[in-house]
Each structure stands twice: as structure tokens, then as C-alpha cells.
PDB file of N, CA and C in Angstrom:
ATOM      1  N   UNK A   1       0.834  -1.176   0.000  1.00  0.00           N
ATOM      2  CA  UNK A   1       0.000   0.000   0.000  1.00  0.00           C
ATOM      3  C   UNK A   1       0.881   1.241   0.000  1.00  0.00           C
ATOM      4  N   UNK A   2       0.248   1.973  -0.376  1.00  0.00           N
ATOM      5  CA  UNK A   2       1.128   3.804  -1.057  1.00  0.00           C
ATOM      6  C   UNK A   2       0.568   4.106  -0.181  1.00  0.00           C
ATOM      7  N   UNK A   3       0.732   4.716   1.431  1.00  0.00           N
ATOM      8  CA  UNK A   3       0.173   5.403   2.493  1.00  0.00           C
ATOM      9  C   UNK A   3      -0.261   6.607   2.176  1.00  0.00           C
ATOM     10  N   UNK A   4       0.423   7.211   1.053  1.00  0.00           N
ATOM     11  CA  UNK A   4       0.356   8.825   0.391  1.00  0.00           C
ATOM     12  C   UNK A   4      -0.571   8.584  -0.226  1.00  0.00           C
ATOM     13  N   UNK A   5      -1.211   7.340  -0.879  1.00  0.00           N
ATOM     14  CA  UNK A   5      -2.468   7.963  -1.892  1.00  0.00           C
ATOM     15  C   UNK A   5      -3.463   7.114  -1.513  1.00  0.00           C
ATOM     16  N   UNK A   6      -3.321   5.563  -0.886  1.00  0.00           N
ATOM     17  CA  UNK A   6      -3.660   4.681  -0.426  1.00  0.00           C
ATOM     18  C   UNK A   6      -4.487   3.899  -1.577  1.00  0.00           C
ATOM     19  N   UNK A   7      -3.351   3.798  -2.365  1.00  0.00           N
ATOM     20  CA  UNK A   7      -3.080   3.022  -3.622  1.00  0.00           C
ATOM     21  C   UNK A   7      -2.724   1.738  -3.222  1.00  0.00           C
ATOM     22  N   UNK A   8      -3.018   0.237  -3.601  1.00  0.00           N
ATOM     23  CA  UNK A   8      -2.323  -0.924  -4.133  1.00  0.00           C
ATOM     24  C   UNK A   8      -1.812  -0.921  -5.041  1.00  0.00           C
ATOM     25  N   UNK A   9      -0.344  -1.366  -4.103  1.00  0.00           N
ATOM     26  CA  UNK A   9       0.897  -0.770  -5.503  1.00  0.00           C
ATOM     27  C   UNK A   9       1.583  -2.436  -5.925  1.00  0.00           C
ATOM     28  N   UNK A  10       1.214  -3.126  -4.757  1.00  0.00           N
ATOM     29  CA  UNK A  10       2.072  -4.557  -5.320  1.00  0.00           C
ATOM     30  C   UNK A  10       0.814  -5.692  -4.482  1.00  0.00           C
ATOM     31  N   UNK A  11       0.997  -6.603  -5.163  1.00  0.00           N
ATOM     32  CA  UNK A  11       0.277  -7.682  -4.516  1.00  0.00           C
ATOM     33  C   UNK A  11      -1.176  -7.453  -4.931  1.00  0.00           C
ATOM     34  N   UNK A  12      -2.045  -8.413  -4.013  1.00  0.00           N
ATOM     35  CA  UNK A  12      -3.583  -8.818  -4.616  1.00  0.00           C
ATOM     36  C   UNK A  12      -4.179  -8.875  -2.711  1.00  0.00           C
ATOM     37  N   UNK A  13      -5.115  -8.379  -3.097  1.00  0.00           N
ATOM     38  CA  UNK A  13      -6.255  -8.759  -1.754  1.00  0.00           C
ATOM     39  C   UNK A  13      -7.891  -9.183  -2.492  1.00  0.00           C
ATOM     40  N   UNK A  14      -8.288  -9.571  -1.713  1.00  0.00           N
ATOM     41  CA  UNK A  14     -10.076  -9.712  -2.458  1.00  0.00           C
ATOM     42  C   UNK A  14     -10.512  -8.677  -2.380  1.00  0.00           C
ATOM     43  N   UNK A  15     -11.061  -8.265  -2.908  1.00  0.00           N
ATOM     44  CA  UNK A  15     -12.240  -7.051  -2.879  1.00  0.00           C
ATOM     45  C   UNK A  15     -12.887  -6.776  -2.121  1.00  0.00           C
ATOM     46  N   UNK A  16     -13.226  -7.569  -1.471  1.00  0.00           N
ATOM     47  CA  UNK A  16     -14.170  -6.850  -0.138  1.00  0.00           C
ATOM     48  C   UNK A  16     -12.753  -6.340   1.036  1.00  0.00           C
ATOM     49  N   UNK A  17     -12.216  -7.443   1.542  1.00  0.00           N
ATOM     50  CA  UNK A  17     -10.728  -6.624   2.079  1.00  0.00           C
ATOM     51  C   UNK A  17     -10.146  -5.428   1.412  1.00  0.00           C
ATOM     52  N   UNK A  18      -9.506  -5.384   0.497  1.00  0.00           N
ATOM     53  CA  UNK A  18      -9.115  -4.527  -0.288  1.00  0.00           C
ATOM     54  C   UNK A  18     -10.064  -2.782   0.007  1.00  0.00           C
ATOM     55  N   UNK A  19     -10.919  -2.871   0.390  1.00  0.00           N
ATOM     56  CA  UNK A  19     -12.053  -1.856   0.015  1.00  0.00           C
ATOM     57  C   UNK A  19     -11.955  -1.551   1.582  1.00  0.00           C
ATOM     58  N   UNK A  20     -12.402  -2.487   2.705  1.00  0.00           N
ATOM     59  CA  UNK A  20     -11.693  -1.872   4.178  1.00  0.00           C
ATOM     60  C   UNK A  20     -10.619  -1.493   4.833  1.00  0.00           C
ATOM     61  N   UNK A  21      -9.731  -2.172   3.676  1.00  0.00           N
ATOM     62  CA  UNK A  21      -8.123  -1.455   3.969  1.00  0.00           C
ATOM     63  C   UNK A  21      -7.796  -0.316   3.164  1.00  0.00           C
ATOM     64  N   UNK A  22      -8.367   0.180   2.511  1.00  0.00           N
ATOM     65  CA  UNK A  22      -8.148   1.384   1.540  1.00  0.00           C
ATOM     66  C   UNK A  22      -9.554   2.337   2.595  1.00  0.00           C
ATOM     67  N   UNK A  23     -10.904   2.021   3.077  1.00  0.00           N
ATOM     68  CA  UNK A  23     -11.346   2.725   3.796  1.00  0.00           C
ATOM     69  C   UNK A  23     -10.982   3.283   4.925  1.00  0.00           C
ATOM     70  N   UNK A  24      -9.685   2.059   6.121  1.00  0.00           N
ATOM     71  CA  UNK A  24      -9.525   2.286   7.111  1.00  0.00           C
ATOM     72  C   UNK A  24      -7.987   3.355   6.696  1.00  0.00           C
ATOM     73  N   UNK A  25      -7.245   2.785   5.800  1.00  0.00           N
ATOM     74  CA  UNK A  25      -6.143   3.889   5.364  1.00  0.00           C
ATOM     75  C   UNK A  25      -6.337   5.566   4.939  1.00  0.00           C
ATOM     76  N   UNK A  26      -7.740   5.676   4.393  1.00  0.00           N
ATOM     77  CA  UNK A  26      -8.152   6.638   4.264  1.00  0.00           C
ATOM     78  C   UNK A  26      -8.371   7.937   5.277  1.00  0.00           C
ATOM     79  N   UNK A  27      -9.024   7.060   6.748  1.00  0.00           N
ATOM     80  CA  UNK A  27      -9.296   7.625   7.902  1.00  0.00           C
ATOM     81  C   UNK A  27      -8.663   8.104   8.622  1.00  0.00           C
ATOM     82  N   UNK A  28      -7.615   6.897   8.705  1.00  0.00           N
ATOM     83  CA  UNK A  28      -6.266   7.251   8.991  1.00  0.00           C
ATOM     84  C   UNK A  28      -5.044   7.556   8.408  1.00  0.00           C
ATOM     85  N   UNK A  29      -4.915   8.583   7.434  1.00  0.00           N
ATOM     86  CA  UNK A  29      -3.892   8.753   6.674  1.00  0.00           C
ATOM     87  C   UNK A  29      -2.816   9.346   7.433  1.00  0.00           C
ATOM     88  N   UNK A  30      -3.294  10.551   7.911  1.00  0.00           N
ATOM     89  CA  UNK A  30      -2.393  11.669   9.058  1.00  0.00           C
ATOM     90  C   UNK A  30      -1.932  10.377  10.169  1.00  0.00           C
ATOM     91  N   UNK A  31      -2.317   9.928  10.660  1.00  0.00           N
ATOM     92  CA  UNK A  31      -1.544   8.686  11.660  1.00  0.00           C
ATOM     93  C   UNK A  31      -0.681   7.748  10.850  1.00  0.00           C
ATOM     94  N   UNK A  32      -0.960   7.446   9.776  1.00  0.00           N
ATOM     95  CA  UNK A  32       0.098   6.646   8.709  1.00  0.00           C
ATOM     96  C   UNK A  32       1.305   7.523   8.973  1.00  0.00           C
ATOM     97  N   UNK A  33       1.119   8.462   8.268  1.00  0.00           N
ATOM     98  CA  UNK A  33       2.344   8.901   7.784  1.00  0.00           C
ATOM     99  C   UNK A  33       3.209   9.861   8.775  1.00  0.00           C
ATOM    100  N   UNK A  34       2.424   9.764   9.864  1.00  0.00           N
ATOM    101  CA  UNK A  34       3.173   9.969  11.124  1.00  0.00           C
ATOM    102  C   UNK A  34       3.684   8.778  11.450  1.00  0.00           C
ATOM    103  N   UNK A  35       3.080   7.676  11.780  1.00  0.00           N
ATOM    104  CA  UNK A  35       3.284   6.490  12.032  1.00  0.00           C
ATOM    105  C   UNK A  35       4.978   6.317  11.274  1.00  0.00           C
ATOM    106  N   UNK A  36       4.908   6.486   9.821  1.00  0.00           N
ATOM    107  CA  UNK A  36       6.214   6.072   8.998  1.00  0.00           C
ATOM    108  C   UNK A  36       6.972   6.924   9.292  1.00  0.00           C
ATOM    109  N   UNK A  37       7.232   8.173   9.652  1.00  0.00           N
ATOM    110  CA  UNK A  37       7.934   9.250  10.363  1.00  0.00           C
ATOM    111  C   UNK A  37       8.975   8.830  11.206  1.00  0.00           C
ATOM    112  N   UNK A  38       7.991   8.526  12.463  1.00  0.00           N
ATOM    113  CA  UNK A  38       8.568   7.586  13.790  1.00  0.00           C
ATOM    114  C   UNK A  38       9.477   6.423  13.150  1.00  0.00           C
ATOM    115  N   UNK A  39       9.359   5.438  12.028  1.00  0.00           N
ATOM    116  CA  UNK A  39       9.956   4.049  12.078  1.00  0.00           C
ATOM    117  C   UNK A  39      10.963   4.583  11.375  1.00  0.00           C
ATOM    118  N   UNK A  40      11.153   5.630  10.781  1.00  0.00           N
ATOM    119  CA  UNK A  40      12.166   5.790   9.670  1.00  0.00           C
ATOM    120  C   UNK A  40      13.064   6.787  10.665  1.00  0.00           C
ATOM    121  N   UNK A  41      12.952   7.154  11.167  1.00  0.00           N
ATOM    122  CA  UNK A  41      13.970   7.716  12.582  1.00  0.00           C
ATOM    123  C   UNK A  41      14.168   6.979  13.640  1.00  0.00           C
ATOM    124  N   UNK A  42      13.520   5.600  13.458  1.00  0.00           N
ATOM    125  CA  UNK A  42      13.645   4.120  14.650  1.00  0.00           C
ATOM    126  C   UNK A  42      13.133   4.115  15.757  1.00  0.00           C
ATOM    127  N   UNK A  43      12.114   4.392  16.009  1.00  0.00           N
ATOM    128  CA  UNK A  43      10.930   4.862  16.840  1.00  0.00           C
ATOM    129  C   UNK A  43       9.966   4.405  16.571  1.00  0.00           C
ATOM    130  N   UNK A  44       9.060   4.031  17.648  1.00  0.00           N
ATOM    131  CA  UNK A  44       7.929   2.732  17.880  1.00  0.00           C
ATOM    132  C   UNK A  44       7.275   3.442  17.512  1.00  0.00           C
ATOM    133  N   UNK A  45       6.059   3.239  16.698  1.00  0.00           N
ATOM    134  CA  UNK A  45       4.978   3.911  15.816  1.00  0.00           C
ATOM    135  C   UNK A  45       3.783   3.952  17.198  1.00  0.00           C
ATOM    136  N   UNK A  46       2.937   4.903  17.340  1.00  0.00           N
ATOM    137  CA  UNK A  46       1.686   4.412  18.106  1.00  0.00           C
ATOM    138  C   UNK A  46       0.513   3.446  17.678  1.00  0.00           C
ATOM    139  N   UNK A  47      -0.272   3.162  18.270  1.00  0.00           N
ATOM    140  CA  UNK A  47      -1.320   2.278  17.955  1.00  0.00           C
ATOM    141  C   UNK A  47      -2.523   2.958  17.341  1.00  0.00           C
ATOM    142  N   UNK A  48      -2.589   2.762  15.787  1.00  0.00           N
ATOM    143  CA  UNK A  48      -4.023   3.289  14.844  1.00  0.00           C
ATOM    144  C   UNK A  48      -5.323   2.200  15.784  1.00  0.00           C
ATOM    145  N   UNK A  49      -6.205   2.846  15.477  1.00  0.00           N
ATOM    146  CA  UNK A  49      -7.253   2.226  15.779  1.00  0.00           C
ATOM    147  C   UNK A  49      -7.899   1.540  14.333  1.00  0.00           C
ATOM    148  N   UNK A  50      -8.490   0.237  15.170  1.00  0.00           N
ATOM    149  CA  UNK A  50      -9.020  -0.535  13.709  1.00  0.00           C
ATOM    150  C   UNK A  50     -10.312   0.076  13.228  1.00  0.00           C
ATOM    151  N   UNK A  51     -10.796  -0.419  12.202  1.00  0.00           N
ATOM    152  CA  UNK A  51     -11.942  -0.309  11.374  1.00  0.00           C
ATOM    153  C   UNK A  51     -13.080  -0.936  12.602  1.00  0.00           C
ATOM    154  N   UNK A  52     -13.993  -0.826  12.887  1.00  0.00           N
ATOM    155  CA  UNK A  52     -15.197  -1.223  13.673  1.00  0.00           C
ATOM    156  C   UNK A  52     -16.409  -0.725  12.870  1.00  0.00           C
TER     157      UNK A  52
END
């Protein structure tokens, strides 16, 4: 997944997955890419909340 556009960039999911992981990436974009911030300076990411 492209966190920046929340694109599938490699690989396959089913469609119905595919569609809650691109919804829940959506919601949470600003926590993504904070999230990748933290790991790329080696720092524990916080905990996103799931899809419910």
C-alpha cells in the first residue's frame, strides 16, 4: 500500500478486504504517515485504531 495515496501498488487482496483497507487507510492517513515518520527515525509507531 502507497500510504500517500492509499493506492495498491504490489500484490492482490479480495475485494471486499481490499475496500476496508483502503477505507480504514483513508481515515487514517495523518496517523500513517506519522506512524512512517517515527519508524524511519527508529521509533515505535503508536497504535491506529481498527476499522469497527
Amino acid at each position: 500500500m502507497d500510504i500517500n495515496t492509499c493506492e495498491l501498488i504490489e500484490g492482490e487482496l479480495p475485494k471486499k478486504q481490499l475496500r476496508l483497507v483502503l477505507a480504514w487507510a483513508e481515515l487514517h492517513n495523518e496517523e500513517l504517515l506519522a506512524n512512517w515518520r517515527l519508524a524511519m527515525d527508529s521509533e515505535l509507531p503508536f497504535k491506529i485504531e481498527p476499522l469497527k
